[in-house]
N, C-alpha and C. Protein backbone atom coordinates (compact mmCIF):
# COMPACT_ATOMS: atom_id res chain seq x y z
N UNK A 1 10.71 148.74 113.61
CA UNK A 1 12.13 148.67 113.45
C UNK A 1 12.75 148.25 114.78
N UNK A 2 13.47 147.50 114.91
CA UNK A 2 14.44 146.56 115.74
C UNK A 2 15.51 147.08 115.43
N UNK A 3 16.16 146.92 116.88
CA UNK A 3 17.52 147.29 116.95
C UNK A 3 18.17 146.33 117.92
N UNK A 4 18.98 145.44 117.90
CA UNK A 4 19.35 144.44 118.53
C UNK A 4 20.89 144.54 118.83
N UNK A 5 21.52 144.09 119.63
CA UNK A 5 22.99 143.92 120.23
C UNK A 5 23.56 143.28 119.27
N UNK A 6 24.77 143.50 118.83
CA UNK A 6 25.35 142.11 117.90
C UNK A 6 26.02 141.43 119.33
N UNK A 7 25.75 139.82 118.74
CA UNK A 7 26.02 139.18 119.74
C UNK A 7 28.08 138.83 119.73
N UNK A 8 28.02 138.46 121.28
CA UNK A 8 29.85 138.58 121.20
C UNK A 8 30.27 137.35 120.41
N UNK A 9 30.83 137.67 119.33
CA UNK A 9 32.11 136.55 118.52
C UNK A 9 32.96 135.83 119.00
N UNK A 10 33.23 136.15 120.40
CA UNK A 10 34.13 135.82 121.22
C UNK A 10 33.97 134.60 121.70
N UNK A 11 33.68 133.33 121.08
CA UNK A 11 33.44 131.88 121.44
C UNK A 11 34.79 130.91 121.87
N UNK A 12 36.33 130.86 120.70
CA UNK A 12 37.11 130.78 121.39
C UNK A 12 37.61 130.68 123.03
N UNK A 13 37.22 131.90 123.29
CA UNK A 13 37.68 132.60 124.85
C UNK A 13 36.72 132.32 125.67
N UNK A 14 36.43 131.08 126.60
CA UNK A 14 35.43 130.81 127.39
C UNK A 14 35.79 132.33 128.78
N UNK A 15 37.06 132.59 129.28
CA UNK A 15 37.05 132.90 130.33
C UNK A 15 36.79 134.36 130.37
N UNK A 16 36.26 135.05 128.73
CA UNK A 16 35.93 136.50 128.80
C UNK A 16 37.10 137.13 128.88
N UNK A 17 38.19 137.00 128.80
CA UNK A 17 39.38 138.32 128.63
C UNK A 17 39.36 138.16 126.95
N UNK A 18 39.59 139.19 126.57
CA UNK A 18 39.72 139.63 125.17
C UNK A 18 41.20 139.60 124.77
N UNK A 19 41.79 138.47 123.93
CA UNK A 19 43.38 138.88 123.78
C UNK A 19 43.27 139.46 122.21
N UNK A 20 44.01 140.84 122.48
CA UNK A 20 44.03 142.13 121.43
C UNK A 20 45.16 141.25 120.50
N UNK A 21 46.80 140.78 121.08
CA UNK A 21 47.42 139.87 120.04
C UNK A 21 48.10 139.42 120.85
N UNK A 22 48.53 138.13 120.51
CA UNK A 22 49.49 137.24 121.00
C UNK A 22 50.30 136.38 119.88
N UNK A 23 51.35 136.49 120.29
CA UNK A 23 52.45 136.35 118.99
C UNK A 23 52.85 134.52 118.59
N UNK A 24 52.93 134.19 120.11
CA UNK A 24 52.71 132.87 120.76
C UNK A 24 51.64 132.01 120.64
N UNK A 25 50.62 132.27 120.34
CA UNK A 25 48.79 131.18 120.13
C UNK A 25 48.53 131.51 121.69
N UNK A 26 47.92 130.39 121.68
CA UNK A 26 47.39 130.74 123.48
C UNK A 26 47.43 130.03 124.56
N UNK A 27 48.83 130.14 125.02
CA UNK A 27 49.53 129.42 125.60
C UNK A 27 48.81 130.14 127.24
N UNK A 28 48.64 129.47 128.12
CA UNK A 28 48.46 130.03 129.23
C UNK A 28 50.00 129.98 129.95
N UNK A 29 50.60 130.93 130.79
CA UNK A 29 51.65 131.13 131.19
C UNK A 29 51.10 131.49 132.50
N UNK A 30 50.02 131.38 133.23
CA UNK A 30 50.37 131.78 135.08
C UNK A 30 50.78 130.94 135.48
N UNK A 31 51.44 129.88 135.66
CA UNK A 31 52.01 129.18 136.28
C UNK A 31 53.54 129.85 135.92
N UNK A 32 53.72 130.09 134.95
CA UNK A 32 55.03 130.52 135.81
C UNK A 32 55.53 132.07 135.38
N UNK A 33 54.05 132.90 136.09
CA UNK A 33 54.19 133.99 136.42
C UNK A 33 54.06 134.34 137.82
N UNK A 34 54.01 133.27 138.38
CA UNK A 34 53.53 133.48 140.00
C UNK A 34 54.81 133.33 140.98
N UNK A 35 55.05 134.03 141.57
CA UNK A 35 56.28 134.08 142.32
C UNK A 35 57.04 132.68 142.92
N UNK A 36 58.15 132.07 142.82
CA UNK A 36 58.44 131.03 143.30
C UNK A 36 58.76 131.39 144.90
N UNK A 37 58.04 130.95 145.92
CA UNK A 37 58.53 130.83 147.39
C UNK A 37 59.56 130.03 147.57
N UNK A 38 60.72 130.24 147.99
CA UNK A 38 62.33 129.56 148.08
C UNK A 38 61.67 128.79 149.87
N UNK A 39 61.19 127.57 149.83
CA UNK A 39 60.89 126.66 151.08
C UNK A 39 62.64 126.78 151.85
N UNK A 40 62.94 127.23 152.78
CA UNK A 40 63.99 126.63 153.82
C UNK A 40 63.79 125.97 154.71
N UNK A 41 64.34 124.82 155.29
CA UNK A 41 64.58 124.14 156.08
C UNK A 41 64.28 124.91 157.44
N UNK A 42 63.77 124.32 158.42
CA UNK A 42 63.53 124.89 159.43
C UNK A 42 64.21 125.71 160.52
N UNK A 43 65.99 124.65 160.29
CA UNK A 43 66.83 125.41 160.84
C UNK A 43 67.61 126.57 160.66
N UNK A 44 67.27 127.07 158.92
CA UNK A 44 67.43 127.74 158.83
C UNK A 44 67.09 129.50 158.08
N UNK A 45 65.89 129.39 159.47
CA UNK A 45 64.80 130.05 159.65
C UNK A 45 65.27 131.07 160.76
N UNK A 46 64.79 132.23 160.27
CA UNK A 46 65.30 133.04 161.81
C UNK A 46 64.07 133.94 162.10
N UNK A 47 63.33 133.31 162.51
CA UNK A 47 61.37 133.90 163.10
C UNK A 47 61.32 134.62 164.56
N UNK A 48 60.67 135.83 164.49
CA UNK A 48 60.33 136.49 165.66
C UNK A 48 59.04 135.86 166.43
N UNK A 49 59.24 135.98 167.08
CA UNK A 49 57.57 136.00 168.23
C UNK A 49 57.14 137.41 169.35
N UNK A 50 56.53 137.76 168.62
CA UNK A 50 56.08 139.42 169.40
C UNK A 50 54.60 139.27 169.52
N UNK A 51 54.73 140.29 171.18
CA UNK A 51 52.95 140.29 171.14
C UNK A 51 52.67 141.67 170.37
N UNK A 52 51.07 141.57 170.42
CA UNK A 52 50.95 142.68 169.18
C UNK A 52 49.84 143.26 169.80
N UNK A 53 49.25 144.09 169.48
CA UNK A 53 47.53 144.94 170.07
C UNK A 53 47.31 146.05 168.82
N UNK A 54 48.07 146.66 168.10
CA UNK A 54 47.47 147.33 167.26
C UNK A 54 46.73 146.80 166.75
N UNK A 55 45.93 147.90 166.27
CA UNK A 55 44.81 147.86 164.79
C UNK A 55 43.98 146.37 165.26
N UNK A 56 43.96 146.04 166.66
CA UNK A 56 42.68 144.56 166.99
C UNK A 56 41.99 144.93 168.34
N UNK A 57 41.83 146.09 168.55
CA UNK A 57 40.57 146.91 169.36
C UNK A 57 41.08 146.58 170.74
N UNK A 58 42.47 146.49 171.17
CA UNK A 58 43.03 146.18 172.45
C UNK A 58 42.79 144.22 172.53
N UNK A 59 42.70 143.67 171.72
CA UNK A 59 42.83 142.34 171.94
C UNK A 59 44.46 141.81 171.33
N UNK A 60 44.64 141.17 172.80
CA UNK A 60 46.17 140.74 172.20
C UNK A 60 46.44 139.45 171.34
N UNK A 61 47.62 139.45 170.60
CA UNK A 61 47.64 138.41 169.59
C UNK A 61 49.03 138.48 169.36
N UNK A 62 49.60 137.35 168.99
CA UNK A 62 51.13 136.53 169.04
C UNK A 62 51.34 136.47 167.89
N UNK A 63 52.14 137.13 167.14
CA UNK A 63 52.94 137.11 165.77
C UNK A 63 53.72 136.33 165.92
N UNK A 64 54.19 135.73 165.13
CA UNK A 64 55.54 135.28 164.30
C UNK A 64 55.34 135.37 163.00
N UNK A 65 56.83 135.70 162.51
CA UNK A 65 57.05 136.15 161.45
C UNK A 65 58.66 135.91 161.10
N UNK A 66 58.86 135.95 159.42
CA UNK A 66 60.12 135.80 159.07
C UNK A 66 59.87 134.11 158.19
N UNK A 67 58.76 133.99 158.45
CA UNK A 67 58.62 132.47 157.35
C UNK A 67 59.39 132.45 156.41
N UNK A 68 60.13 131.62 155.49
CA UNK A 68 60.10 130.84 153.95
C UNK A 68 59.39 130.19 153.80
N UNK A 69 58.20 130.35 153.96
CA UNK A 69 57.43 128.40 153.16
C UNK A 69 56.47 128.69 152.22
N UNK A 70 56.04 127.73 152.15
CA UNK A 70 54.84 128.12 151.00
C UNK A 70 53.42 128.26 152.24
N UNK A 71 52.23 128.48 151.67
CA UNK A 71 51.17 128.92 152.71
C UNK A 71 50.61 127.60 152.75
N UNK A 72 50.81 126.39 152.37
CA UNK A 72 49.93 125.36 152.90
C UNK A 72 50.97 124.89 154.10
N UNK A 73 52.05 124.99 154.12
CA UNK A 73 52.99 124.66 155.25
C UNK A 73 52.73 125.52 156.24
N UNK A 74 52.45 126.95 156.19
CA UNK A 74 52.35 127.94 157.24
C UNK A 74 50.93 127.76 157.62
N UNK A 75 49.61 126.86 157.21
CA UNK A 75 48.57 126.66 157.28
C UNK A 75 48.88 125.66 158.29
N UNK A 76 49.64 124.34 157.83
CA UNK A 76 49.42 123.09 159.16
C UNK A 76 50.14 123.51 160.12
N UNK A 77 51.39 124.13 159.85
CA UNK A 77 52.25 124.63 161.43
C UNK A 77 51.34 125.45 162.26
N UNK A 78 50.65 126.44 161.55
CA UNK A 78 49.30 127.51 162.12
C UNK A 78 48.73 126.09 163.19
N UNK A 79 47.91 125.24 162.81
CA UNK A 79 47.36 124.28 162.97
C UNK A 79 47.99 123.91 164.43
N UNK A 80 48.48 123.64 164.15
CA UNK A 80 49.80 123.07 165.26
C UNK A 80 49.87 123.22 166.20
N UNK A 81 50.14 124.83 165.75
CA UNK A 81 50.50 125.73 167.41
C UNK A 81 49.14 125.90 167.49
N UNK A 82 48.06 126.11 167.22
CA UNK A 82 47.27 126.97 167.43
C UNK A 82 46.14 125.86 168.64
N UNK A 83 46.49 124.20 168.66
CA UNK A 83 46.31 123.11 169.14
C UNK A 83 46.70 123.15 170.33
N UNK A 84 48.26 123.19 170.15
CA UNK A 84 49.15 123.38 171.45
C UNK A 84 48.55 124.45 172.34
N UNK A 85 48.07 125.48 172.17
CA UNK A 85 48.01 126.97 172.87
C UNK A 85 46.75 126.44 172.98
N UNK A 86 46.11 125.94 172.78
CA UNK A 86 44.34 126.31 172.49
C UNK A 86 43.16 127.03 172.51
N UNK A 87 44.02 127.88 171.53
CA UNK A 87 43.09 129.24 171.23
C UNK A 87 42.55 129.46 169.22
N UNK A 88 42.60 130.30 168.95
CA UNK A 88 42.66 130.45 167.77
C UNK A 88 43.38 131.18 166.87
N UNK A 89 43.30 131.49 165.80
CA UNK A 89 44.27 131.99 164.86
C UNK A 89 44.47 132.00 164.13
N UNK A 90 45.23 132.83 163.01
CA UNK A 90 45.29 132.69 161.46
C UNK A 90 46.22 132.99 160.61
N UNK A 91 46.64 132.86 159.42
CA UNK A 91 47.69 133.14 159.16
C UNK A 91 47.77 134.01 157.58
N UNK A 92 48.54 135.14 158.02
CA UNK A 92 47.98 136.62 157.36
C UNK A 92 49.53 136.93 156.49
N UNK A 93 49.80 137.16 155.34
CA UNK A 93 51.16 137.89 154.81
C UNK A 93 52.19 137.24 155.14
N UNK A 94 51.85 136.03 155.49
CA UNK A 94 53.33 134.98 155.46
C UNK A 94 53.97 135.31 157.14
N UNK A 95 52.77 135.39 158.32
CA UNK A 95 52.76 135.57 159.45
C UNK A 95 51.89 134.54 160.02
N UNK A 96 52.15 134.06 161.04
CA UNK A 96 51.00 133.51 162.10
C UNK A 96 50.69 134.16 163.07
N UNK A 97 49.53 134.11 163.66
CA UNK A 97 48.90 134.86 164.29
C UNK A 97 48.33 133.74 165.32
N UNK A 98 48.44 134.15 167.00
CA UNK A 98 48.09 133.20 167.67
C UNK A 98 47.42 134.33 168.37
N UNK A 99 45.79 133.85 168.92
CA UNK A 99 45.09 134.53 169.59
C UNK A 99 45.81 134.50 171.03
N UNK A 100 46.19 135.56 171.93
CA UNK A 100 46.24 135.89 173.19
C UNK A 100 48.15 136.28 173.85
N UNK A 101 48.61 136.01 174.58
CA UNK A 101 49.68 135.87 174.56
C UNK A 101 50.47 134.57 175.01
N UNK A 102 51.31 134.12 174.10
CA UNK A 102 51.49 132.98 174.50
C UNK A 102 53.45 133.00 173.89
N UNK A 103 53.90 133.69 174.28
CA UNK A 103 55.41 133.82 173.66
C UNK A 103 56.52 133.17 174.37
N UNK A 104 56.61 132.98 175.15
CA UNK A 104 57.22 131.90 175.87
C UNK A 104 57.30 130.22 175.16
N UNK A 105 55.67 130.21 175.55
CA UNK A 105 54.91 128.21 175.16
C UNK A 105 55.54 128.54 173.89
N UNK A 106 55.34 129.61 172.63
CA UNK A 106 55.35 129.68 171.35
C UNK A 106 56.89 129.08 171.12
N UNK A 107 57.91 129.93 171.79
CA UNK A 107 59.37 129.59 171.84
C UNK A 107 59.68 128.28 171.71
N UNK A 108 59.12 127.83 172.54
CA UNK A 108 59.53 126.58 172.62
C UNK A 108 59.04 125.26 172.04
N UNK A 109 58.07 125.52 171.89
CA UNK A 109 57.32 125.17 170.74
C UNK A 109 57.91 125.04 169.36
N UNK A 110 58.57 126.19 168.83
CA UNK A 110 59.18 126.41 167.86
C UNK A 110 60.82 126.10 167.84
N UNK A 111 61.04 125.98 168.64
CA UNK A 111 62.74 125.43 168.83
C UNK A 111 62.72 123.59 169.14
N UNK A 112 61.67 123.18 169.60
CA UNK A 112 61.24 121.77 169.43
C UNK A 112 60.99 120.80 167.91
N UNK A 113 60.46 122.08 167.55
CA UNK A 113 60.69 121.64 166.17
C UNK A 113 61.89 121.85 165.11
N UNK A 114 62.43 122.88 165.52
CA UNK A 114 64.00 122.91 164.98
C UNK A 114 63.69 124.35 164.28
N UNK A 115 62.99 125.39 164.40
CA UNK A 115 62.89 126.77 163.43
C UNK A 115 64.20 127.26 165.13
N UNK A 116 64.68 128.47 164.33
CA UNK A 116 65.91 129.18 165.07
C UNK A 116 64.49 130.60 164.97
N UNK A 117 64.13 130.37 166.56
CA UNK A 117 62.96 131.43 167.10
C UNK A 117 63.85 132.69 168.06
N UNK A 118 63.44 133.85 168.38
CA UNK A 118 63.59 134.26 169.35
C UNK A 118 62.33 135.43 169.52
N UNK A 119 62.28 135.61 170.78
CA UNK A 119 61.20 137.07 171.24
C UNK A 119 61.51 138.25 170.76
N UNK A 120 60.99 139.14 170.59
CA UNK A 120 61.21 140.32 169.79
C UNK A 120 60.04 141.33 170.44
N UNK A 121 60.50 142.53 170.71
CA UNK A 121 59.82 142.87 171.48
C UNK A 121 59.18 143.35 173.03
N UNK A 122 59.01 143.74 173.88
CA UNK A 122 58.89 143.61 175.37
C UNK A 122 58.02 142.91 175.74
């Protein structure tokens, strides 16, 4: 005597979620369940630059913060500065992160390009 699995019915549904009912057919809707990021213009941007040391084992690192953009924009500006300074860095929660201290170069840097920057911080 054999005892075997019944196999899953579930052929429809390549991606494995099980829909219990949908009133609609099967419309995929994440696209516009995903938050819209409102892009502003650079000038009117109002971004900090602070040095930072928590929670990175006494290694210092250059925030800015206060973005609007979307993250492929905060990816090439990352890029950018991170060229200019020439160190490294990354960009975390809609923040950039510049390895070391560099808040001054950063300033100006950032007012060259037209974002409304200031220091924040001691």
């Amino acid at each position: 005597m054999s005892t075997s699995k019944p196999k899953n019915s579930n052929t429809n549904n390549q991606s494995g979620k099980r829909i219990v009912y949908s009133e609609f057919g099967n419309v995929d809707n994440s696209a516009a369940l995903e938050r819209a990021v409102p892009e502003l213009p650079p000038n009117q941007q109002n971004l900090k630059v602070q040095a930072s040391r928590k929670g990175r084992g006494g290694k210092t690192v250059t925030v800015i913060s206060g973005f609007q953009e979307k993250p492929e924009t905060l990816t090439a500006l990352a890029k950018q500065l991170k060229a200019q300074c020439g160190t490294g860095g990354t960009v975390k929660d809609n923040e950039i992160e510049i390895q070391g201290e560099h808040k001054q170069k950063l300033l100006e840097l950032l007012t060259k390009l037209g974002y409304k920057a200031k220091i924040s911080g001691g």
